[in-house]
C-alpha atoms as a PDB file:
ATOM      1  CA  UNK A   1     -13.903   6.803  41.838  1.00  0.00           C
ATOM      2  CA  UNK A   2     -16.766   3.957  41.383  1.00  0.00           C
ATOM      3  CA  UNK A   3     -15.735   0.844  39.878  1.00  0.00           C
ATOM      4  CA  UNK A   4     -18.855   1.608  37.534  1.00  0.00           C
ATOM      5  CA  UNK A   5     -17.750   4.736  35.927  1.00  0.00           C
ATOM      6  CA  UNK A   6     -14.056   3.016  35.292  1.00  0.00           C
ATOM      7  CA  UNK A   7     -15.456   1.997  31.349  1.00  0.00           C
ATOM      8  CA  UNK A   8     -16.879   5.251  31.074  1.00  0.00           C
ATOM      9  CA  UNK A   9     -13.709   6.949  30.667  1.00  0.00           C
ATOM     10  CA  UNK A  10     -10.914   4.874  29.617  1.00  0.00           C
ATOM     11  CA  UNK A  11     -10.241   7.352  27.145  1.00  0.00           C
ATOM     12  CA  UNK A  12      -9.191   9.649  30.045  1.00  0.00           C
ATOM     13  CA  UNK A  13      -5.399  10.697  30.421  1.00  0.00           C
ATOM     14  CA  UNK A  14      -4.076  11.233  34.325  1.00  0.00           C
ATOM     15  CA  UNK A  15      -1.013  12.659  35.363  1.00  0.00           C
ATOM     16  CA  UNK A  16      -0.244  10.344  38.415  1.00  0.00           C
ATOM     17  CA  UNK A  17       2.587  11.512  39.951  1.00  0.00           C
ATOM     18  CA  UNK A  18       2.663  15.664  40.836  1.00  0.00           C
ATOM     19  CA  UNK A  19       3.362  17.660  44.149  1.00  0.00           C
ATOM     20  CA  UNK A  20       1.698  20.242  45.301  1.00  0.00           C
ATOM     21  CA  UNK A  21       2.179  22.183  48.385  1.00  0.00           C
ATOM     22  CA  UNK A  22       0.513  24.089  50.965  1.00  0.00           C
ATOM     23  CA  UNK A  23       0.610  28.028  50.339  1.00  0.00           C
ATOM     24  CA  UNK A  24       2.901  28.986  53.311  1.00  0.00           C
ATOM     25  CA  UNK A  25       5.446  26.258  51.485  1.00  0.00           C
ATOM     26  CA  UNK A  26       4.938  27.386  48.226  1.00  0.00           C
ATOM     27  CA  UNK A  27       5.441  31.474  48.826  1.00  0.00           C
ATOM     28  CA  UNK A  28       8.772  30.548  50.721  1.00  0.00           C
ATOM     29  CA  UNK A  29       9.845  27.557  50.457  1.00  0.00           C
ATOM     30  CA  UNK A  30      13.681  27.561  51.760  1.00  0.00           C
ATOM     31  CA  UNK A  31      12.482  29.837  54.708  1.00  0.00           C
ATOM     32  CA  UNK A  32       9.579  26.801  55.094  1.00  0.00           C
ATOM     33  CA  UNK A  33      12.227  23.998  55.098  1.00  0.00           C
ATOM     34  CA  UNK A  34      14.664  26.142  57.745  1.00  0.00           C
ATOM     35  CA  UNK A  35      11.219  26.842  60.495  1.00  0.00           C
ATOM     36  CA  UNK A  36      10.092  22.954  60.281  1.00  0.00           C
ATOM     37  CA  UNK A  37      13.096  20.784  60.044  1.00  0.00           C
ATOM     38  CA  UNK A  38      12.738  19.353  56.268  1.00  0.00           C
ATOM     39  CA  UNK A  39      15.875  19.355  55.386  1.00  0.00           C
ATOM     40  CA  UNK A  40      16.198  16.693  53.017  1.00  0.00           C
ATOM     41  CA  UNK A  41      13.081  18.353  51.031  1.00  0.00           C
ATOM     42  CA  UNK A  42      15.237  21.151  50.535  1.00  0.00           C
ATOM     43  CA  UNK A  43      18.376  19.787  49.424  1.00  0.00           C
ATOM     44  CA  UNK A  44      15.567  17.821  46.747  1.00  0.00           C
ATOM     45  CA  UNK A  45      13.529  20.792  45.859  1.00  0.00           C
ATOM     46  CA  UNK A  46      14.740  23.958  46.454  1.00  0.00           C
ATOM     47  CA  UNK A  47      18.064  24.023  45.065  1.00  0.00           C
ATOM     48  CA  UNK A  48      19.188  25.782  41.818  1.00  0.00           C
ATOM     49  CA  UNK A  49      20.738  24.263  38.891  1.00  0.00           C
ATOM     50  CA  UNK A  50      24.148  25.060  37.242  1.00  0.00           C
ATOM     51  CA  UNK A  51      22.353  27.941  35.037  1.00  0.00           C
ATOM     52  CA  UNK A  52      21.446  29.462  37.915  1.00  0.00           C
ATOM     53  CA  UNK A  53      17.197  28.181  37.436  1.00  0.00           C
ATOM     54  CA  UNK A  54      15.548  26.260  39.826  1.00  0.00           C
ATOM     55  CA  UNK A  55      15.092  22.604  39.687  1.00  0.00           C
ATOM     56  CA  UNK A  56      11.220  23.019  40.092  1.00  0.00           C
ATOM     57  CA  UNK A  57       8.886  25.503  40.995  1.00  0.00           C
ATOM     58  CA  UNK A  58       5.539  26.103  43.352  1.00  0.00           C
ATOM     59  CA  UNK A  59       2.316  26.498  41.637  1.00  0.00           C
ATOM     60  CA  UNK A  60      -1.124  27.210  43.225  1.00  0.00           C
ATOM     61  CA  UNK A  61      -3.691  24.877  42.616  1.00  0.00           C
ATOM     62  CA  UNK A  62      -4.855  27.273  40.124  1.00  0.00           C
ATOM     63  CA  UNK A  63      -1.402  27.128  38.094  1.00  0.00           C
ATOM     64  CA  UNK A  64      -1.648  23.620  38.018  1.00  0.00           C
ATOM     65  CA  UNK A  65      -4.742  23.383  36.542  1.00  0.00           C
ATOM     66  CA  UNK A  66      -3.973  26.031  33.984  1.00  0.00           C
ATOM     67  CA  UNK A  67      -1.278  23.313  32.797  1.00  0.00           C
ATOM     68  CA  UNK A  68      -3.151  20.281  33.150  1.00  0.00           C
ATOM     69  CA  UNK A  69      -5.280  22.065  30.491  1.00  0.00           C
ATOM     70  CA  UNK A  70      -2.621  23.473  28.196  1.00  0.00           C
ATOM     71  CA  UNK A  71      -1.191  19.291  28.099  1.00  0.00           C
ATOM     72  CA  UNK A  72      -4.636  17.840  27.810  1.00  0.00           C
ATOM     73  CA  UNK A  73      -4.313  16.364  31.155  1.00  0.00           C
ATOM     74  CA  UNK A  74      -7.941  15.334  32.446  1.00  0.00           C
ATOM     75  CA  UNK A  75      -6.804  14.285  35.786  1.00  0.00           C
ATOM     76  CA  UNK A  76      -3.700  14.523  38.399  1.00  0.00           C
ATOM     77  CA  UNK A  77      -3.120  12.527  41.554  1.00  0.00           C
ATOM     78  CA  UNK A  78      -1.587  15.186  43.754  1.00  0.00           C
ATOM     79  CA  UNK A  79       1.222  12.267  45.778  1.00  0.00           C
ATOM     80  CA  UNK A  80       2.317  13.658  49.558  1.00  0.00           C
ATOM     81  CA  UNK A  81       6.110  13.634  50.699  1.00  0.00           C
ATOM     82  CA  UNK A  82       8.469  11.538  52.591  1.00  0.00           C
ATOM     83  CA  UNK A  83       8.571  14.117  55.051  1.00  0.00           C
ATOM     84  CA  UNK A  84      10.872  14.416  58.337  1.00  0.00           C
ATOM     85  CA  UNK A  85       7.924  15.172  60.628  1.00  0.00           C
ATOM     86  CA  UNK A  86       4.682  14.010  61.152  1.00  0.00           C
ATOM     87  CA  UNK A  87       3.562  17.604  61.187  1.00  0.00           C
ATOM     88  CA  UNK A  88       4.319  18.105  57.665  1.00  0.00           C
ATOM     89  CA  UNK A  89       2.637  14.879  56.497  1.00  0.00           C
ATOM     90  CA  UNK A  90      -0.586  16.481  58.345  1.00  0.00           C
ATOM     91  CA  UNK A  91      -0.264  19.383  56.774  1.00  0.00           C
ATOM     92  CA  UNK A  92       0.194  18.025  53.472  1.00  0.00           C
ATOM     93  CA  UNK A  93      -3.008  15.602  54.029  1.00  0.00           C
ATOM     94  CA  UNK A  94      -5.321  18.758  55.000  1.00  0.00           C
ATOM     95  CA  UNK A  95      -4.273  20.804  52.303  1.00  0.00           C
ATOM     96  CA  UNK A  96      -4.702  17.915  49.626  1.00  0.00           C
ATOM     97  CA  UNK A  97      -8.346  17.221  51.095  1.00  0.00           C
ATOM     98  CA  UNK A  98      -9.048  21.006  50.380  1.00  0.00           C
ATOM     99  CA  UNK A  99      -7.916  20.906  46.928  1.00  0.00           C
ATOM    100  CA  UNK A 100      -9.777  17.839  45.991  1.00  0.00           C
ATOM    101  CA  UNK A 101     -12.800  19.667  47.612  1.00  0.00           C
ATOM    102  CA  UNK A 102     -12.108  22.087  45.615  1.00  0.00           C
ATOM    103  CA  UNK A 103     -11.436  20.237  41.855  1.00  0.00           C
ATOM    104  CA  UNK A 104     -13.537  16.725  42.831  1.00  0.00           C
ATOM    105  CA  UNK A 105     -13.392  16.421  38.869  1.00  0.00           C
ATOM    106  CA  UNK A 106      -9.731  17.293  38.080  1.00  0.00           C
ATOM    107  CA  UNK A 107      -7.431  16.161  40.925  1.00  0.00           C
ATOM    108  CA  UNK A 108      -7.289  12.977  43.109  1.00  0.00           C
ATOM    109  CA  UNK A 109      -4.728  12.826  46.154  1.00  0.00           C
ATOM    110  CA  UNK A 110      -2.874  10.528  48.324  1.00  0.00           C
ATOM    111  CA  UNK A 111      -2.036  10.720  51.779  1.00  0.00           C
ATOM    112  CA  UNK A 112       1.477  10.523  53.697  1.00  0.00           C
ATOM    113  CA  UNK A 113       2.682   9.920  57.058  1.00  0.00           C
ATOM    114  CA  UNK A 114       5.602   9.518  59.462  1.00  0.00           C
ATOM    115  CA  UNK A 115       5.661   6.754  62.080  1.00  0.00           C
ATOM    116  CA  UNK A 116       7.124   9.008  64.326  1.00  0.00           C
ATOM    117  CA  UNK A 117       3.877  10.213  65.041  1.00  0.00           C
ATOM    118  CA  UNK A 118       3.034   6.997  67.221  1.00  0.00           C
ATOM    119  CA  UNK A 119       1.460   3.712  65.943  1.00  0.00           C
ATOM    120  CA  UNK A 120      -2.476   5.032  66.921  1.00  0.00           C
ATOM    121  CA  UNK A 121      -2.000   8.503  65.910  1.00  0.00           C
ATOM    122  CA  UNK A 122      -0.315   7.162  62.241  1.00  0.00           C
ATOM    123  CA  UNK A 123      -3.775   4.744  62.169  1.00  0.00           C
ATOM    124  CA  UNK A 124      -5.890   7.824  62.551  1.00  0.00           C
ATOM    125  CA  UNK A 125      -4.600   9.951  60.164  1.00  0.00           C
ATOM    126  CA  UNK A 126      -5.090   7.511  57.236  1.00  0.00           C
ATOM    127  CA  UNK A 127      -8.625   6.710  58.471  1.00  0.00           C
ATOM    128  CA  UNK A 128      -8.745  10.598  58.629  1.00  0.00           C
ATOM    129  CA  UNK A 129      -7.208  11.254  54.888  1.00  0.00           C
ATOM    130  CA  UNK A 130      -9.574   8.472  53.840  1.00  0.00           C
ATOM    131  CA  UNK A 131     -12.548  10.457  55.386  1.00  0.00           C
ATOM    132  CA  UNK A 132     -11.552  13.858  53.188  1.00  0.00           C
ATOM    133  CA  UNK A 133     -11.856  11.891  50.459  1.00  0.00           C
ATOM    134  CA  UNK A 134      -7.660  11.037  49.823  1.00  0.00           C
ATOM    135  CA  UNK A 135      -7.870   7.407  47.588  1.00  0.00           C
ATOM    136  CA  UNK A 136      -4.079   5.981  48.366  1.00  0.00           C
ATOM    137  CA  UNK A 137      -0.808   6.854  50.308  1.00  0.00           C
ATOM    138  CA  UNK A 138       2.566   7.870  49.022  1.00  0.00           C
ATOM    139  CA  UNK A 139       4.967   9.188  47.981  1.00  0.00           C
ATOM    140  CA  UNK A 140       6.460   7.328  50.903  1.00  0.00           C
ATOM    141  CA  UNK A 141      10.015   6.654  51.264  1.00  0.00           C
ATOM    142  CA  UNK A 142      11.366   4.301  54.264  1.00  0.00           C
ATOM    143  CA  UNK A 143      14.696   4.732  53.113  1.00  0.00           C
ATOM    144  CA  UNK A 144      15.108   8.341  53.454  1.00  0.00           C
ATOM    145  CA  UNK A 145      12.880   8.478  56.296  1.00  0.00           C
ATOM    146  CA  UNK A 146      14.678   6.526  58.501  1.00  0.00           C
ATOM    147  CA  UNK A 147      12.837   3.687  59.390  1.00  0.00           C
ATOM    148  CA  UNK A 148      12.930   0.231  58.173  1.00  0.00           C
ATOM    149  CA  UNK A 149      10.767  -1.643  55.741  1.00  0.00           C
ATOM    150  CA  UNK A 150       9.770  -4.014  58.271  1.00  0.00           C
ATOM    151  CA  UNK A 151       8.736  -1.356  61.315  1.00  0.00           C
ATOM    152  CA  UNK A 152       5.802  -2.410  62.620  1.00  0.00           C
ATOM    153  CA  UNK A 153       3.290   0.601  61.932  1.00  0.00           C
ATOM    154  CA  UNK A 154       4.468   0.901  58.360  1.00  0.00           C
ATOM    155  CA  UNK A 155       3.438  -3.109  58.509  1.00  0.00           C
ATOM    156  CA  UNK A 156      -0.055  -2.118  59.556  1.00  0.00           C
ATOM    157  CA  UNK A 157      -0.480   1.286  57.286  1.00  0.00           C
ATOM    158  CA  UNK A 158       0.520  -1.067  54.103  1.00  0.00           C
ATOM    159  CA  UNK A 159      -2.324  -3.597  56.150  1.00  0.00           C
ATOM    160  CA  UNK A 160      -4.778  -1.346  56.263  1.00  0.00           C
ATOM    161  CA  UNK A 161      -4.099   0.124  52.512  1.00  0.00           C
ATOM    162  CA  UNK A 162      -4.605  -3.405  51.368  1.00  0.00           C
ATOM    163  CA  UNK A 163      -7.796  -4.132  52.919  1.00  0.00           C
ATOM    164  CA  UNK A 164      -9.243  -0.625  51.725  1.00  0.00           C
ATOM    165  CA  UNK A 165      -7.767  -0.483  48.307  1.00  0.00           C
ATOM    166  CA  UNK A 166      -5.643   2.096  48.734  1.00  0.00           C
ATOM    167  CA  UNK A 167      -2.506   1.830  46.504  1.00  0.00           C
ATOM    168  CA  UNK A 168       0.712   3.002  47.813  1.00  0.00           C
ATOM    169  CA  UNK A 169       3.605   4.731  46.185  1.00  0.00           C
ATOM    170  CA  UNK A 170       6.682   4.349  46.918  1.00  0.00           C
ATOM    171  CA  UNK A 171       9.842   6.037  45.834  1.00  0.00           C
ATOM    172  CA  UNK A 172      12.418   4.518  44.450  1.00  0.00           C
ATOM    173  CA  UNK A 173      16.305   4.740  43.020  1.00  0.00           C
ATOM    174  CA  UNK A 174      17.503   2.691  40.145  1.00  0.00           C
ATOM    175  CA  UNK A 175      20.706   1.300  41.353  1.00  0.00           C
ATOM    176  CA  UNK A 176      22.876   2.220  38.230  1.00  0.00           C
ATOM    177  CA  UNK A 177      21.303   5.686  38.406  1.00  0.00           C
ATOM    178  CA  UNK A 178      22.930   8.980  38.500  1.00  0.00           C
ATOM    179  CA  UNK A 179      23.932  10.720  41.873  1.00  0.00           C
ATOM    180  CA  UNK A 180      21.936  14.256  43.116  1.00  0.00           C
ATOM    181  CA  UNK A 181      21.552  16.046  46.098  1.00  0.00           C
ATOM    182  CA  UNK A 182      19.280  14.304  48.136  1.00  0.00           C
ATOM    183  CA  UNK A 183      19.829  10.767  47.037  1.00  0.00           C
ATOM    184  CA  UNK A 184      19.269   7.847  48.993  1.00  0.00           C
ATOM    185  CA  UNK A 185      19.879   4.126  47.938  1.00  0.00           C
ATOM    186  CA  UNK A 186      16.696   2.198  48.214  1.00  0.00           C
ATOM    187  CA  UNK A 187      17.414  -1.954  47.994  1.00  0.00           C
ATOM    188  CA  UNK A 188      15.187  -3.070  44.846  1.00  0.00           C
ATOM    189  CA  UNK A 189      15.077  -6.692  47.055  1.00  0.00           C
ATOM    190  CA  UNK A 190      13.388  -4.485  49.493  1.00  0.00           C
ATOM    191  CA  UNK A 191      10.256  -3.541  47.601  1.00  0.00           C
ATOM    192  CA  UNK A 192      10.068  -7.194  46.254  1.00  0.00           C
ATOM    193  CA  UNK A 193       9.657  -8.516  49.790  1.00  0.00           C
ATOM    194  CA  UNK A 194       6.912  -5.811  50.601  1.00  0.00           C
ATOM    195  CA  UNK A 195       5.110  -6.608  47.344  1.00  0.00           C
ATOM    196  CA  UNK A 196       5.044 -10.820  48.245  1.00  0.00           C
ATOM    197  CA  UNK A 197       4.779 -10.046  52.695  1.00  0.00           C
ATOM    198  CA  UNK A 198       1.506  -8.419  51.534  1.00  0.00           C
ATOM    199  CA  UNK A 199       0.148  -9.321  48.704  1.00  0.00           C
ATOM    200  CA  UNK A 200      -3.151  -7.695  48.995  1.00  0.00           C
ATOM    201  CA  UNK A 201      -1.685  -4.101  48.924  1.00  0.00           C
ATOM    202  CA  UNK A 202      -1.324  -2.307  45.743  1.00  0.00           C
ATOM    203  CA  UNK A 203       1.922  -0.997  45.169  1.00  0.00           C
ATOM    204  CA  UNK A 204       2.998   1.519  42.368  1.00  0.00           C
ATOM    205  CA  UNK A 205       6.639   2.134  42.526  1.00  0.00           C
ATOM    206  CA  UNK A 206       8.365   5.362  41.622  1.00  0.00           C
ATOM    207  CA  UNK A 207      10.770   6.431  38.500  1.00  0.00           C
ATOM    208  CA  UNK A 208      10.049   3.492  36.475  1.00  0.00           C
ATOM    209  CA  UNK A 209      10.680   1.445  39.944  1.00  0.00           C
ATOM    210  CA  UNK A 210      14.458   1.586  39.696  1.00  0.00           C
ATOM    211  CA  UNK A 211      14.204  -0.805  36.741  1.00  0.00           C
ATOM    212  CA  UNK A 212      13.453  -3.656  39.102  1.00  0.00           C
ATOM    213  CA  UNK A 213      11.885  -6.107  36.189  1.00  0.00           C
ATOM    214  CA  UNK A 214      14.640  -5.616  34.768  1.00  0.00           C
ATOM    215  CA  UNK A 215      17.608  -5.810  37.390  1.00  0.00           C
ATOM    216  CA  UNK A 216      15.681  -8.458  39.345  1.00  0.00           C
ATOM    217  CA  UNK A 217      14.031 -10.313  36.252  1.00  0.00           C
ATOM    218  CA  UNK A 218      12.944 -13.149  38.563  1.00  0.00           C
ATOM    219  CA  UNK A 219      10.323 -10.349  39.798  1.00  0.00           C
ATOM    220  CA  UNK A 220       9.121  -9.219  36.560  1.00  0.00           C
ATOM    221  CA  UNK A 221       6.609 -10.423  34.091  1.00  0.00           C
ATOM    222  CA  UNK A 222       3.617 -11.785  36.541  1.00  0.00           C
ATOM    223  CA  UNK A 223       5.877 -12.689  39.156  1.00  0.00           C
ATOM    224  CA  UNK A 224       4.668  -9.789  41.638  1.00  0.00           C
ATOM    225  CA  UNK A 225       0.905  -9.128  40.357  1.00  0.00           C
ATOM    226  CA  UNK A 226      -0.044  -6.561  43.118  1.00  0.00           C
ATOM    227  CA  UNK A 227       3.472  -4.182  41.528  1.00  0.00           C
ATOM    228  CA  UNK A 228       2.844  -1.336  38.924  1.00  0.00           C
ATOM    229  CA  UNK A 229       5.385   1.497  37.865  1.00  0.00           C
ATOM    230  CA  UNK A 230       4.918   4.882  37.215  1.00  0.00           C
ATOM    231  CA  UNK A 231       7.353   7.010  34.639  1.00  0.00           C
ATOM    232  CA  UNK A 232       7.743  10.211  36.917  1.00  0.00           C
ATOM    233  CA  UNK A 233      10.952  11.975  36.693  1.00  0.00           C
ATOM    234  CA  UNK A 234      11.559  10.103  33.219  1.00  0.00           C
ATOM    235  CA  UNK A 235      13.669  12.624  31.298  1.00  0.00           C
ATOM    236  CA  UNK A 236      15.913  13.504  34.292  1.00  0.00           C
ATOM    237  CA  UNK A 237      16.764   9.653  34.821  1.00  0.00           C
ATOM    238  CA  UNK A 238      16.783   8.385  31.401  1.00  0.00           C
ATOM    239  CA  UNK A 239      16.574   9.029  27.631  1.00  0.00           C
ATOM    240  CA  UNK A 240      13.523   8.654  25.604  1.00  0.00           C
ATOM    241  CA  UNK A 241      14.441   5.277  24.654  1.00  0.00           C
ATOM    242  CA  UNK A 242      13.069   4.149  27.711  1.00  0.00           C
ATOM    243  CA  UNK A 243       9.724   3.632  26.955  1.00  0.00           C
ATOM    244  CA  UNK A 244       9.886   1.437  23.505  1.00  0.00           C
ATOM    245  CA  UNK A 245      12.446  -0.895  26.168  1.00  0.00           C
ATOM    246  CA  UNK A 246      10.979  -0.635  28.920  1.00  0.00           C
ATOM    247  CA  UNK A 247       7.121  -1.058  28.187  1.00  0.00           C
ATOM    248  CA  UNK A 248       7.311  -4.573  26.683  1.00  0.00           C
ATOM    249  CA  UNK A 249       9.394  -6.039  29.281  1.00  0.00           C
ATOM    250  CA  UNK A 250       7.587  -4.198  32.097  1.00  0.00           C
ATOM    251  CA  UNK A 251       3.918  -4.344  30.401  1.00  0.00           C
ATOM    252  CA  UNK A 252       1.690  -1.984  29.380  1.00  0.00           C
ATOM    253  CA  UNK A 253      -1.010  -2.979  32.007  1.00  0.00           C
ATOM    254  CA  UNK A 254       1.727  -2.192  34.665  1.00  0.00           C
ATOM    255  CA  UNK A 255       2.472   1.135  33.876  1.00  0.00           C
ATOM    256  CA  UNK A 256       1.163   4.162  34.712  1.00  0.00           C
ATOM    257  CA  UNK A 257       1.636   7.826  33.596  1.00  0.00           C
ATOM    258  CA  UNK A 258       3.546  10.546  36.105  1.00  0.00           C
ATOM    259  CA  UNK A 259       5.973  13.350  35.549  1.00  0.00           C
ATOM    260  CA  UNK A 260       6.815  14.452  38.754  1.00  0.00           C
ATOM    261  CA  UNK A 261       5.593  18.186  38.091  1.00  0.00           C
ATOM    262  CA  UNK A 262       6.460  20.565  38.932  1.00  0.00           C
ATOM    263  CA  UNK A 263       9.832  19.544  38.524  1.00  0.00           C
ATOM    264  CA  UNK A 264      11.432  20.614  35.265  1.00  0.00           C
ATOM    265  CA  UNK A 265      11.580  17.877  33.060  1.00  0.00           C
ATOM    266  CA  UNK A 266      13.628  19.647  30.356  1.00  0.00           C
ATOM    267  CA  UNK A 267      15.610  22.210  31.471  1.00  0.00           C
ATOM    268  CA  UNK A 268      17.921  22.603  29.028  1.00  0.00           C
ATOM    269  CA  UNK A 269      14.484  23.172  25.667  1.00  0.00           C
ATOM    270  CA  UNK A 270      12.027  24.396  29.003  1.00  0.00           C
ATOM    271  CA  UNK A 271      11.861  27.588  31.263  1.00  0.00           C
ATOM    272  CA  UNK A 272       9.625  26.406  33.146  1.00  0.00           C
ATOM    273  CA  UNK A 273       8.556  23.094  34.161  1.00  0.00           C
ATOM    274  CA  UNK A 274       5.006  21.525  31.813  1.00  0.00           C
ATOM    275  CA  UNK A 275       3.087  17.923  30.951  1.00  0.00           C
ATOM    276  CA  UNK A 276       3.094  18.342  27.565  1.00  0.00           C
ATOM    277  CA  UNK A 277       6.539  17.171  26.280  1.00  0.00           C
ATOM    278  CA  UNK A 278       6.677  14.243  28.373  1.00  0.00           C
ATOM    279  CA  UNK A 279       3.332  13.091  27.651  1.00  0.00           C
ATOM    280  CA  UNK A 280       4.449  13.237  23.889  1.00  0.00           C
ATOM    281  CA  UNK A 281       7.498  11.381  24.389  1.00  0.00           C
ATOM    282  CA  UNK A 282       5.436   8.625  26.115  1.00  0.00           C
ATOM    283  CA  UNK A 283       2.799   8.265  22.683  1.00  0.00           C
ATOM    284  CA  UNK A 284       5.937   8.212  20.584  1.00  0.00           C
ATOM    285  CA  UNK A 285       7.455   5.809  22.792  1.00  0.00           C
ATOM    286  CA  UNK A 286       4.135   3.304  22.869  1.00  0.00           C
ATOM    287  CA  UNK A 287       2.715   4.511  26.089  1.00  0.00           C
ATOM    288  CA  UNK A 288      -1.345   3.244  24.819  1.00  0.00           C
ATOM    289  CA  UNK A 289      -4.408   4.661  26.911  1.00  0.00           C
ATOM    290  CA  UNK A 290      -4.116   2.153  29.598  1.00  0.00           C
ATOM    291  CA  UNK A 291      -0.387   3.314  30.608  1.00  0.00           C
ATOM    292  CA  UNK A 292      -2.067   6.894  30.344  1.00  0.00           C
ATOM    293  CA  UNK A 293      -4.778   6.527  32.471  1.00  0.00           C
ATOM    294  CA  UNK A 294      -6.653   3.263  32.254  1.00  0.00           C
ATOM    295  CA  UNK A 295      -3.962   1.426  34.565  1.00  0.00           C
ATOM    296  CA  UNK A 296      -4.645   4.713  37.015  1.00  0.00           C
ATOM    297  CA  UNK A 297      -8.092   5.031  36.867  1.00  0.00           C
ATOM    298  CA  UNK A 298      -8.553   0.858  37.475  1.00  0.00           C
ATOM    299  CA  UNK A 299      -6.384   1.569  40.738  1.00  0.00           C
ATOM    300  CA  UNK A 300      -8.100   4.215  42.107  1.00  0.00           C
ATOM    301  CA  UNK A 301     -11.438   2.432  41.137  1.00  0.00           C
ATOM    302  CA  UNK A 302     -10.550  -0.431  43.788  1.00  0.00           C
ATOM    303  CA  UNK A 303     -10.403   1.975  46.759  1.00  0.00           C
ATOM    304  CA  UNK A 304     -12.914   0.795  49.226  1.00  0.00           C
ATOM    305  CA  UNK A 305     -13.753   2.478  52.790  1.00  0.00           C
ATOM    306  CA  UNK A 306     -12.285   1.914  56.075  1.00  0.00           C
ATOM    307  CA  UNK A 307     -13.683   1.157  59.237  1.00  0.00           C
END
């Protein structure tokens, strides 16, 4: 989005943190997981809870749109996965640049990737997702991916991201948080050492970033100026007194709206999984118009081209 149409429409409201997958995913999604190998995606996503409903569902592009509109949400940033294979993280990228082909006005997407795929062929698919018109990369996830912070490609995909403007989202665990299936501990000292190794790079962390301003309070405050947070997953990880606590201490011009959709944020008042509630909770909580989409849009207003 050009830096010059940022003022334009601070009055905007994104949802920056929602999945969406590819239609042979979406129309069988356990059958999906057993053919390619994504196991951990499955124990995540396609799992019931214990009143026998799903934890999420799989809309069409269409559906989502539909409730985008019923919330009042003007824009989403469809986020990738921390897939298992770099054939899913291709597949994720194509579909995403189709969609925002599609809905140039109403969605925005980021691009993923597994360094399996070899340190060249990793390079090329950004530059490729970049191309389609993807603006950042995420949701990426060392930890349950298997390789470490420091791995080389990873070093020069969070490089790259830097020099471009891309911002990159990263999931993350809060320590004192709740177990689930599919849970892996992700070291809050890890994402502070990314955020000061490169400096340039843009980093939003996921689910209120573990709390890490507030565990870690050396890190907080202005202490890592290139960190943001989103809120996705809010309701399922804490109560609605997060946002009057959290918000001052974290500030609002470092976090950003997400729900995680289409993951049911309130199963036990919600059939089915919406943006409305959540973005509700957040105004009564103090969320203002930069933590619902000015903080976003400046972001995604930095991305530049790469060579």
């Amino acid at each position: 989005m050009p830096a010059e149409n940022v003022g334009q429409k601070l009055g905007v409201i994104i949802d920056a943190h929602v999945h969406l997958y590819p239609p042979e995913v979406g129309h069988d999604p356990k059958g999906w997981a057993e053919r390619t190998g994504e196991h951990q995606w499955a124990q995540m996503c396609v799992r019931q809870r214990r009143d026998g409903r799903p934890v999420q569902t799989f809309p069409t592009v269409e559906e989502l749109l539909r409730t985008m509109d019923a919330a009042g949400i003007d824009r989403a940033v469809l986020l990738g996965w921390y897939w298992e294979h770099p054939s899913a993280a291709a597949a994720q990228n194509r579909f995403h640049a189709e969609c925002i082909r599609q809905y140039p006005d109403r969605l925005s997407a980021f691009a993923t990737f597994h360094p399996a795929a070899g340190h060249d062929a990793v390079l090329d698919e950004i530059r490729r997702a970049r191309a389609d018109g993807l603006v950042g990369l995420g949701e990426l996830s060392p930890h349950s991916q298997g390789y470490a912070i420091d791995d080389p490609t990873f070093a020069a995909v969070l490089t790259l991201a830097g020099e471009s403007g891309m911002p990159v989202n990263l999931h993350v665990t809060d320590p004192a948080g709740r177990s689930y299936p599919g849970r892996v501990e992700t070291p809050l000292e890890d994402f502070v050492r990314l955020a000061r190794i490169f400096p340039k790079t843009k980093f939003i962390l996921a689910h209120w970033g573990g709390m890490l301003p507030l565990v870690i309070p050396e890190a907080g405050g202005t202490a890592l100026p290139n960190v943001f947070y989103d809120t996705a997953a809010s309701p399922l990880l804490y109560d609605s007194a997060v946002w009057p606590q959290a918000l001052p201490r974290f500030g609002l011009g470092r976090v950003i709206f997400g729900s995680d959709y289409p993951l049911n944020l309130y199963p036990k008042v919600e059939a089915l999984p919406e943006m409305s509630r959540l973005l509700a909770e957040a105004r009564a909580g103090g969320a203002d118009s930069d933590v619902l989409g000015g903080n976003a849009l400046r972001l995604l207003a930095g991305v530049g081209t790469i060579a």
